[in-house]
Protein backbone atom coordinates (compact mmCIF):
# COMPACT_ATOMS: atom_id res chain seq x y z
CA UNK A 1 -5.86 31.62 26.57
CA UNK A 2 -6.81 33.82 23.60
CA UNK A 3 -5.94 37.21 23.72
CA UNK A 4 -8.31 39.11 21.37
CA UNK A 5 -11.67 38.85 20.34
CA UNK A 6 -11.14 39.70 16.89
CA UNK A 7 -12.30 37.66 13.56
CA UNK A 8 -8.43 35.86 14.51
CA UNK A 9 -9.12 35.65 18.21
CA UNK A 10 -12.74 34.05 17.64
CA UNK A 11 -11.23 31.80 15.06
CA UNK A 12 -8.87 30.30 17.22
CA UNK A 13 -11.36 29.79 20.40
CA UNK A 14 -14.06 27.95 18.29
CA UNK A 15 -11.29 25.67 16.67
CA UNK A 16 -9.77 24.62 20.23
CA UNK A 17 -12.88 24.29 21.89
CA UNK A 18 -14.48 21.96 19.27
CA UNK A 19 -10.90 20.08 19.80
CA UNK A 20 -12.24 19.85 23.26
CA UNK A 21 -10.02 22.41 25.17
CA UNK A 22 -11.24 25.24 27.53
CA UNK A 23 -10.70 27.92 26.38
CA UNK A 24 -10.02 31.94 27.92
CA UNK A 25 -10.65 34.28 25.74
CA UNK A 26 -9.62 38.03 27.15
CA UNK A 27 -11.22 40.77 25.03
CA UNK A 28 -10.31 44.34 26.42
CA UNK A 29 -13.72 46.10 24.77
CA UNK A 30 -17.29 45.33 26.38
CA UNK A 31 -18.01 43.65 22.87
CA UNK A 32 -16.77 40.93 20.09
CA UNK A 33 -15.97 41.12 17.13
CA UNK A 34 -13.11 43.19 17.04
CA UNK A 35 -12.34 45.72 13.83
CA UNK A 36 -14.63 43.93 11.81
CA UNK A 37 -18.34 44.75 13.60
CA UNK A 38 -17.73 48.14 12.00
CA UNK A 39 -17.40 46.79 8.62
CA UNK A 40 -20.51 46.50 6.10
CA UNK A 41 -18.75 44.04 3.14
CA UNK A 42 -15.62 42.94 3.20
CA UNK A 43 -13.28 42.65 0.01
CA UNK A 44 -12.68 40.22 -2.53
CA UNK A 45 -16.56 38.79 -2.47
CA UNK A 46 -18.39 41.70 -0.76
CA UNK A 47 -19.74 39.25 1.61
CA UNK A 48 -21.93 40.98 4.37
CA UNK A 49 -19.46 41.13 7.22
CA UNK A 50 -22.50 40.66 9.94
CA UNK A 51 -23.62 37.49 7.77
CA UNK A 52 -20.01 36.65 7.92
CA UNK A 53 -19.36 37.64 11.81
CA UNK A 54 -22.46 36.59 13.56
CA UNK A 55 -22.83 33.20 13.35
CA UNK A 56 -19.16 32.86 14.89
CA UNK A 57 -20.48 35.34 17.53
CA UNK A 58 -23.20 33.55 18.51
CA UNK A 59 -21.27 30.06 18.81
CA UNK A 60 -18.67 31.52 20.97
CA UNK A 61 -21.44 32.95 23.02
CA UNK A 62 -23.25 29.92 23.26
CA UNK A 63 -19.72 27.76 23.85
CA UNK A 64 -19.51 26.43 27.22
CA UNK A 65 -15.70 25.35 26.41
CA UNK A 66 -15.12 29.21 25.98
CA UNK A 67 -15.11 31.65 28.76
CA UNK A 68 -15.20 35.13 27.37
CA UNK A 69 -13.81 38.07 30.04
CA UNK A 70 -14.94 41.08 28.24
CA UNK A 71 -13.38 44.03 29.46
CA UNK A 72 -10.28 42.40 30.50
CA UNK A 73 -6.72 42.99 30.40
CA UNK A 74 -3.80 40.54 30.92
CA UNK A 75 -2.01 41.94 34.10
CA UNK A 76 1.28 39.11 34.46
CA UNK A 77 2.41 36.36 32.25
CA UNK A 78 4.39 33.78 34.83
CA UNK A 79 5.36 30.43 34.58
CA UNK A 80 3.70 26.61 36.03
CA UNK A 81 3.58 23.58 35.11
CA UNK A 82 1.17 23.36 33.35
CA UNK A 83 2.36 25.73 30.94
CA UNK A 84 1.91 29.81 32.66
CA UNK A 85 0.04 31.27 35.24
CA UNK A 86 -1.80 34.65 34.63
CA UNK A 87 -3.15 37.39 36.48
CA UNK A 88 -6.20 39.22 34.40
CA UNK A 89 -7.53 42.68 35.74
CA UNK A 90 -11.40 42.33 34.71
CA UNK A 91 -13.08 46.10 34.92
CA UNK A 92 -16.21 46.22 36.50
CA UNK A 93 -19.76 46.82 33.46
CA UNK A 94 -21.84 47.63 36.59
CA UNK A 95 -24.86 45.92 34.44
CA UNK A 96 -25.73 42.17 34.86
CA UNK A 97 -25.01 40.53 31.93
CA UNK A 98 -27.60 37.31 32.77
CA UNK A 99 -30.33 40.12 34.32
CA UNK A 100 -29.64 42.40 31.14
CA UNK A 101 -31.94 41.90 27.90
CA UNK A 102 -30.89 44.66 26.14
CA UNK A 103 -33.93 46.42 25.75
CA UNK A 104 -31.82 49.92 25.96
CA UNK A 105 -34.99 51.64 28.29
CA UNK A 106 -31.26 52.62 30.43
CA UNK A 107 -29.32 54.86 27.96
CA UNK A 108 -32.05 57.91 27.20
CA UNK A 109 -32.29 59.18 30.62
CA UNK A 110 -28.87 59.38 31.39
CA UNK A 111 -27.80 63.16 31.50
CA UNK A 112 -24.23 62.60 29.77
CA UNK A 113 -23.91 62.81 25.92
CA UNK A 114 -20.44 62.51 24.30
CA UNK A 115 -18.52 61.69 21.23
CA UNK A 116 -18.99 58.03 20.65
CA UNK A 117 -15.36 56.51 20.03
CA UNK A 118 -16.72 53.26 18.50
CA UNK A 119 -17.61 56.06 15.41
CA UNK A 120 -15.35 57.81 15.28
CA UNK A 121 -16.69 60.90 16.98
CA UNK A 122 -19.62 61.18 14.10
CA UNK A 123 -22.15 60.49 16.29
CA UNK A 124 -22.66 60.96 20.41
CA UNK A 125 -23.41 58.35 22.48
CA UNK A 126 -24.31 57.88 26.64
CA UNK A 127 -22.06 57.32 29.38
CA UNK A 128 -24.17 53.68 29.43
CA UNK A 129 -24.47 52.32 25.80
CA UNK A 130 -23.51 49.57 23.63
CA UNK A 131 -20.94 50.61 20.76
CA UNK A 132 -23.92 50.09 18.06
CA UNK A 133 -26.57 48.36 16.84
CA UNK A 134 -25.94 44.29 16.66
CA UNK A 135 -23.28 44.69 19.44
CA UNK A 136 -22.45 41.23 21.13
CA UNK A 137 -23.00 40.80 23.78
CA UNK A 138 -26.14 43.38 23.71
CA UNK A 139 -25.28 44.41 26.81
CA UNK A 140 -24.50 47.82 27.78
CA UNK A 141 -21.86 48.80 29.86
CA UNK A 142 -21.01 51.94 31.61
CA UNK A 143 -18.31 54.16 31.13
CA UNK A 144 -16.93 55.21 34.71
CA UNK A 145 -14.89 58.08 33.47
CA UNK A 146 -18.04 59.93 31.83
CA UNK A 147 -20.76 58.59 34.09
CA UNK A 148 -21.74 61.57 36.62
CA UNK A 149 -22.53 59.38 39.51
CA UNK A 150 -18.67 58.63 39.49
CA UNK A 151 -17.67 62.18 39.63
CA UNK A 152 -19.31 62.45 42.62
CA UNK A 153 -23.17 63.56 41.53
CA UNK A 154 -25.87 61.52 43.01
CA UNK A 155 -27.48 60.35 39.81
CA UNK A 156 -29.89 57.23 39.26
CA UNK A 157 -30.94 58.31 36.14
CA UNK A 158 -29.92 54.27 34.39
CA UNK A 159 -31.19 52.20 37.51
CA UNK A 160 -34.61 53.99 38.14
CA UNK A 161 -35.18 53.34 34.02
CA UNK A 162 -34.53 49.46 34.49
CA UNK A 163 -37.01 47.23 35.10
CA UNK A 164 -35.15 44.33 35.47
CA UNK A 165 -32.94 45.70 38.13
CA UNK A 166 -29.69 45.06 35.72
CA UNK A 167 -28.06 48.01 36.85
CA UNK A 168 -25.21 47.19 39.85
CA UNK A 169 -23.29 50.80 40.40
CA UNK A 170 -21.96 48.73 43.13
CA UNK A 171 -19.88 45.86 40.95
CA UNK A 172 -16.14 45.81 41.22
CA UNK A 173 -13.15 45.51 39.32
CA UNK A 174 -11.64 41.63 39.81
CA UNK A 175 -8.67 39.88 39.50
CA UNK A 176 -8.71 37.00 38.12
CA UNK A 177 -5.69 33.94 38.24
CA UNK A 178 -5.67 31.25 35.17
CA UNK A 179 -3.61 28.79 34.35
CA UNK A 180 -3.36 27.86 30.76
CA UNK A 181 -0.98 25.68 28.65
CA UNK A 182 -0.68 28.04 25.64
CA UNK A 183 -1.21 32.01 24.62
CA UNK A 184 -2.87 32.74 21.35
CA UNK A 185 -1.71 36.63 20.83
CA UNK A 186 -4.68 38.19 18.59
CA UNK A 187 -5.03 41.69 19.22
CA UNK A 188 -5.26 43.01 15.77
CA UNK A 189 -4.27 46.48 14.91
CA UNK A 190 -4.76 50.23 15.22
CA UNK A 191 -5.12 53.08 12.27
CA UNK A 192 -2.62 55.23 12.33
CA UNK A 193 -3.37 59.48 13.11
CA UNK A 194 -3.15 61.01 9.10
CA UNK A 195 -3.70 63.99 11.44
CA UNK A 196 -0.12 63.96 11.32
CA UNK A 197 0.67 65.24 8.09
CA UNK A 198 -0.64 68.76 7.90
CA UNK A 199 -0.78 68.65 3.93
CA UNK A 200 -3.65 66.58 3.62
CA UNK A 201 -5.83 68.68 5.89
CA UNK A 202 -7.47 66.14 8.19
CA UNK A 203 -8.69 67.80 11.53
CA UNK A 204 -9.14 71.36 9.94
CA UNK A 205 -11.30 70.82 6.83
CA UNK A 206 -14.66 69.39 6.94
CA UNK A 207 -15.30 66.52 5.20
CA UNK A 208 -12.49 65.27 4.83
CA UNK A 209 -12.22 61.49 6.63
CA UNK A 210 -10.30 58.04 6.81
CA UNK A 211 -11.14 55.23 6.13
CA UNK A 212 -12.79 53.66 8.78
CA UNK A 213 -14.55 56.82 9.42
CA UNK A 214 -15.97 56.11 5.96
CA UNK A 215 -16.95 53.07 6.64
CA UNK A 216 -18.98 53.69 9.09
CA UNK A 217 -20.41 56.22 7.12
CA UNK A 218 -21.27 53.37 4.74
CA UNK A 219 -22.82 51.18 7.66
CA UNK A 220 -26.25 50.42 7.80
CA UNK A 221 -25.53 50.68 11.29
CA UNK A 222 -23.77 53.65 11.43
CA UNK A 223 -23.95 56.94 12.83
CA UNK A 224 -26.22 57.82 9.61
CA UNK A 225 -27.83 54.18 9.06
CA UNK A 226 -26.03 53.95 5.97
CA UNK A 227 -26.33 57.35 4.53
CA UNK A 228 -23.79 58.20 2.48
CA UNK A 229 -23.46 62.65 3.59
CA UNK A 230 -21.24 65.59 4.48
CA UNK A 231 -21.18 66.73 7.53
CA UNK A 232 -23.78 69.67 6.69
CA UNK A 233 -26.08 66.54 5.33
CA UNK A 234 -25.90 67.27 1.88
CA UNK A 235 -25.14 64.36 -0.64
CA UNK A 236 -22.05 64.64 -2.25
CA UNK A 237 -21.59 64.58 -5.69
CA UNK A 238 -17.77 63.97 -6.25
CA UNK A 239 -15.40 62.19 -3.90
CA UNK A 240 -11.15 62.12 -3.87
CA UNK A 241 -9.82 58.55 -2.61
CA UNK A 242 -6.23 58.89 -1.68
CA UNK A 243 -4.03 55.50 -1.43
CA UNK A 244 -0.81 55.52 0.95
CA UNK A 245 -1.35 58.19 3.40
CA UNK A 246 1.44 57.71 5.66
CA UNK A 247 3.24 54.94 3.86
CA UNK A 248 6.79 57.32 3.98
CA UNK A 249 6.22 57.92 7.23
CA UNK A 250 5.77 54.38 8.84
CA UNK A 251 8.20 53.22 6.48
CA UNK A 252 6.06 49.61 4.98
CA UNK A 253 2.99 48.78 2.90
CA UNK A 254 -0.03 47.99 4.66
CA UNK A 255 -1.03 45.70 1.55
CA UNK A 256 -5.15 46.27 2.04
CA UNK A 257 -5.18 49.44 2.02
CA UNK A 258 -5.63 49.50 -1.84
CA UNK A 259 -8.29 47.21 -1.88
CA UNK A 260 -10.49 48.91 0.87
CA UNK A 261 -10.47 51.88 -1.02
CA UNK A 262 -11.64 50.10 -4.34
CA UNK A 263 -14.26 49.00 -2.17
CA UNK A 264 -15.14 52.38 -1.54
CA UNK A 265 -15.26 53.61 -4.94
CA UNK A 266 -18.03 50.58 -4.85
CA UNK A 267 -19.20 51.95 -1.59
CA UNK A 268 -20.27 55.06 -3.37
CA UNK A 269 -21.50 54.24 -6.43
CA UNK A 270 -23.73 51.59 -5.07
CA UNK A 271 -25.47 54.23 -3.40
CA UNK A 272 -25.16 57.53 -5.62
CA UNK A 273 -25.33 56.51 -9.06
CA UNK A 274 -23.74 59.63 -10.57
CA UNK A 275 -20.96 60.22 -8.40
CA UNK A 276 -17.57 61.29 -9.66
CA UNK A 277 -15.18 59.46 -8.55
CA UNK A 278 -11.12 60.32 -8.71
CA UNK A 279 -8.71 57.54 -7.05
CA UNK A 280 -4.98 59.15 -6.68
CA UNK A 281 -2.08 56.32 -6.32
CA UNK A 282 1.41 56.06 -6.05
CA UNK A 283 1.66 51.99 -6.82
CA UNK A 284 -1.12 49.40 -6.65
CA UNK A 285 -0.85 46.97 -4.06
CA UNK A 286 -3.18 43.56 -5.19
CA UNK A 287 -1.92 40.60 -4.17
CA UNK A 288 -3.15 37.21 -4.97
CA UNK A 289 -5.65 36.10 -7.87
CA UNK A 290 -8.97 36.68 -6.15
CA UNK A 291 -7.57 40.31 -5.23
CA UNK A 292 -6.46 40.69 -9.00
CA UNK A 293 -10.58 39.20 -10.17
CA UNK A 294 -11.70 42.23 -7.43
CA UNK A 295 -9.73 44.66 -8.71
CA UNK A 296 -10.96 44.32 -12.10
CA UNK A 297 -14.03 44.21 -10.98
CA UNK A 298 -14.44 47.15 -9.32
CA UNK A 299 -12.31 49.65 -11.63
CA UNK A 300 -14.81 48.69 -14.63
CA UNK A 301 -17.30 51.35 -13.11
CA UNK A 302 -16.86 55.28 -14.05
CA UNK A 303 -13.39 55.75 -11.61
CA UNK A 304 -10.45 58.31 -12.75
CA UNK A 305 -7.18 56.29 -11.26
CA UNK A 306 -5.07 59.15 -11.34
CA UNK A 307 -0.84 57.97 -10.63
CA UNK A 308 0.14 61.35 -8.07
CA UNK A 309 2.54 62.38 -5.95
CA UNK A 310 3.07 65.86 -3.64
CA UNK A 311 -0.57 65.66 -3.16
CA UNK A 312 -2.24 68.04 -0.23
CA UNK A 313 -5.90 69.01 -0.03
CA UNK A 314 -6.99 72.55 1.36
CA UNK A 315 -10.09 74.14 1.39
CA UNK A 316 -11.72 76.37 -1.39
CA UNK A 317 -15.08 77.99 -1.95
CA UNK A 318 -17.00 75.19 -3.61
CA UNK A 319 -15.68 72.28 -1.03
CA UNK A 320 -12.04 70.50 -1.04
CA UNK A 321 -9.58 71.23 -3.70
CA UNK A 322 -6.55 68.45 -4.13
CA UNK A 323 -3.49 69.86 -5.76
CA UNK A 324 -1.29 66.95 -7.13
CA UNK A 325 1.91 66.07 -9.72
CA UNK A 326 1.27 63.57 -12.42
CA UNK A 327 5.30 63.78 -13.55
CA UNK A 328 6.85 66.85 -15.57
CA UNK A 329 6.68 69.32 -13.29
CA UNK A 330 3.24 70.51 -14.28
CA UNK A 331 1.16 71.07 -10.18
CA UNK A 332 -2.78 69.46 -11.49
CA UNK A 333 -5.55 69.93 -8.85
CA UNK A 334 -9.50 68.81 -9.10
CA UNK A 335 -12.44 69.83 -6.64
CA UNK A 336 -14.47 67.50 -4.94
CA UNK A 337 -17.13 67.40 -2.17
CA UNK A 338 -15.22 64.78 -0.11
CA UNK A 339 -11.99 63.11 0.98
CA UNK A 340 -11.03 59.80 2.06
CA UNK A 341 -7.21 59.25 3.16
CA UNK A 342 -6.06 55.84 3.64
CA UNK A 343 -4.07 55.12 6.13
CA UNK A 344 -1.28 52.44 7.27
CA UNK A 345 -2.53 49.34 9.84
CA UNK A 346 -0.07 49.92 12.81
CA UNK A 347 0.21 48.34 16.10
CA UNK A 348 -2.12 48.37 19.14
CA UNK A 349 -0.99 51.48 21.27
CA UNK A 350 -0.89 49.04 24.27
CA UNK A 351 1.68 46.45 22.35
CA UNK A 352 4.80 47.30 23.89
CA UNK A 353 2.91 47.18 27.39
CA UNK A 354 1.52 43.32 26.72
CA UNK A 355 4.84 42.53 25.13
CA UNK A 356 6.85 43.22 28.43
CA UNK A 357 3.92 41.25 30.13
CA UNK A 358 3.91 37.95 27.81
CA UNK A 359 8.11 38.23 27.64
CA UNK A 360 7.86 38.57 24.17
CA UNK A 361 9.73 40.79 21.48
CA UNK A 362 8.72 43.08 19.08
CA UNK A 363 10.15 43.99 15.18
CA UNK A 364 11.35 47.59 14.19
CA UNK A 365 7.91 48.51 13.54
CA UNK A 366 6.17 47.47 16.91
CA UNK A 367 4.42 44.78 15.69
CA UNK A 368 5.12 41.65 17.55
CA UNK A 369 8.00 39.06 16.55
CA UNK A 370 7.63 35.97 14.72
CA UNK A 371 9.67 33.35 15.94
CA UNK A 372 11.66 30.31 14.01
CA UNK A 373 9.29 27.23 14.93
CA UNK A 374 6.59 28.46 13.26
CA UNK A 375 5.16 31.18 10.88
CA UNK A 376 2.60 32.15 14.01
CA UNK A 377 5.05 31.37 16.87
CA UNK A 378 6.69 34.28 18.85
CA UNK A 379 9.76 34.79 20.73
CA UNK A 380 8.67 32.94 24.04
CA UNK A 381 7.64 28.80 23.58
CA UNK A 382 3.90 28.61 24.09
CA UNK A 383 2.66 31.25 23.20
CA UNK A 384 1.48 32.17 19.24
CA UNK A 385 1.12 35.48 17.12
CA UNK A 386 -1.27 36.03 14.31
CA UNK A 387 -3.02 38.20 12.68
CA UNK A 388 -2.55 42.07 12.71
CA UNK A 389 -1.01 41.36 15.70
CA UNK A 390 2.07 40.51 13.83
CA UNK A 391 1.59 43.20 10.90
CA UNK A 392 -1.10 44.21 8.41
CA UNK A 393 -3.14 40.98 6.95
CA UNK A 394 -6.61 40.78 5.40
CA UNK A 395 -9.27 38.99 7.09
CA UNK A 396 -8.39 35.83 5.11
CA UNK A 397 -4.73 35.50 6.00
CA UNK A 398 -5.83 36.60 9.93
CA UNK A 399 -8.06 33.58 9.80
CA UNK A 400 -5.40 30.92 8.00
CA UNK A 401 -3.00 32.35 11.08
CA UNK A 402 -5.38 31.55 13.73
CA UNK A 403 -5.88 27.77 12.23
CA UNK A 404 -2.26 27.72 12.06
CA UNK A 405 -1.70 28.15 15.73
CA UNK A 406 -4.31 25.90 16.77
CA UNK A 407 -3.09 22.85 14.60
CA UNK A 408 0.52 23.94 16.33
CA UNK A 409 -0.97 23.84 20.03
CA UNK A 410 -2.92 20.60 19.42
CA UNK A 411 0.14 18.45 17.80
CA UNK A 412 2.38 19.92 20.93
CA UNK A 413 -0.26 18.55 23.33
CA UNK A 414 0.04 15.03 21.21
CA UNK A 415 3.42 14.96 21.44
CA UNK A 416 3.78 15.78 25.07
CA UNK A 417 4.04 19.26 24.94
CA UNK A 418 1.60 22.01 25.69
């Protein structure tokens, strides 16, 4: 079983299967893909991420070696011979997923229209809808705590628009048992609230947003199809980037963060020539020599790197003014249209939960353990940790983690064991 249906999660499942094992793989979202769908490039080649992504989508959907249980959770961890028995909740989409083409004819009539959290909040979505365009599987599913009908409204509104009769307001939730030989843990990571410190002014000032808000700002996709805007629409013309938001506070180095912010600076000047563009550090994090070819490459463009401390960012009357030390005492500050904070990679909110499930531990930070056999084993025999799951990692390293564990499981089956 695969936990996670991440870039790490998918990696894994593909690898086993074509090994010839079947393979569960328990994704708690209604789609796969993980952090990475809401990525447009991805850092050190700026590689399309979809070009990247959905081929490996599309073979795990097509896998008959790979059972995917979208919108699944792992309920108990026990043990049998075969290695452990599980119990897996399974919430009810209440659409068919064979009867379903995803024509989307459902999601206009329905009366509900609310933040969408797969943005963010930057744009509003249905209480039936897929998370975005290229979604997979383009199914939709329904969201029982908006949904009307629920609440105890007599409302038809999705089922009277399908033709294909998709719609089931009658499915269940189902429990399911399995019985697996090994646990791949893959459930990636979670941005942590810069909400949190009042000085940089996210939540109260407008345009002012992190960095996977940004992204999908960037995303062809997106809320805005790729429009780079303010809130009010407008274009801006000068943007703050601001490295290690948070990094005091959570106490480690998330390592990418750097990187995915040079990739902004990219981000913007690919699509407003004349931006200005002012990047405040405290240290550069680059690690390895394709990181150190992609940093070059991206600070060669028009971009003030600006070494700061005791920065905070406050309103004024021509947009967002950053105040900031550069060393001597002297208190510098700059206006710009728009703000990006960075913030740390931190664990799942629902970690500690699965960890008392799988009998596993966790570090000091919350991220789960790694344990002495192995660079991706945990704390429990059997059952493997990679990824973000076990701290902040780039795509590349979440990927070499997810071969690890699979060249682990298969020479324990050779020799007897899993």
């Amino acid at each position: 079983m695969v936990i996670g249906a991440g870039i790490a999660g998918i990696e894994a499942s593909l690898l086993l299967s074509k090994a010839g094992r079947k393979v569960y793989l328990v994704e708690k979202c209604s789609f796969v893909g993980g952090t990475v769908v809401k990525f447009e490039n991805v850092f050190p080649n700026m590689e399309c991420a979809t070009c990247m992504l959905a081929p490996r989508q599309q073979d795990l959907l097509q896998d008959r070696n790979i059972e995917l249980l979208t919108l699944a959770q792992v309920a108990q961890v026990g043990t049998s011979p075969e290695g452990f028995t599980v119990q897996i909740c399974k919430r009810a989409r209440y659409v068919d997923i064979l009867a379903c083409i995803g024509c989307g004819t459902c999601y206009e009539p329905c009366p509900v229209s609310a933040p969408n959290e797969f943005e963010m909040g930057l744009s509003q979505s249905k209480a039936i809808s897929i998370p975005c365009v290229g979604a997979l599987p383009n199914v939709p599913v329904i969201d029982k705590e908006r949904c009307v009908r629920f609440a105890g409204k007599d409302c038809r509104a999705c089922k009277d628009a399908c033709a294909l009769d998709a719609i089931n307001l009658d499915q269940k939730d189902e429990m399911l048992e399995l019985r697996v030989g090994a646990i791949i843990v893959a459930t990636g990571f979670d941005t942590w609230n810069v909400g949190q410190i009042p000085r940089y002014g996210y939540g109260r000032h407008s345009d002012i947003y992190d960095a996977l808000e940004f992204e999908r700002l960037f995303a062809s996709n997106g809320p805005t199809e790729g429009r780079i805007v303010l809130r009010s629409g407008r274009t801006p013309r000068s943007a703050a980037l601001v490295h290690c938001v948070g990094r005091e506070e959570k106490g480690y180095c998330s390592a990418v963060c750097c990187l995915y912010l040079l990739k902004f600076s990219h981000y913007l000047k690919s699509k407003i020539s004349d931006v200005k563009i002012n990047e405040f550090y405290t240290d550069f994090c680059i690690p390895g020599k394709s990181h150190q070819r992609f940093f070059e490459r991206m600070v060669k463009g028009d971009i003030n790197l600006i070494r700061a401390s005791r920065l905070e960012v406050d309103d004024c009357d021509n947009g967002l003014v950053v105040r900031y030390d550069t060393g001597g005492g002297k208190r510098n500050e700059c206006v710009v249209d728009m703000v990006i904070l960075a913030p740390p990679m931190q664990p799942r909110r629902d970690t500690p939960q699965l960890a008392k499930i799988l009998g596993i531990s966790l570090d000091d930070k919350g991220f789960f353990v790694k344990g002495v056999a192995s660079s991706v084993s945990s704390s429990r025999s059997g059952i493997y940790v990679v990824g973000c799951a076990q701290g902040p990692k780039s795509i590349e390293e979440s990927v070499a983690e997810a071969q690890a564990a699979v060249a682990d499981i298969l020479s324990s089956s050779r020799s007897g064991g899993l």
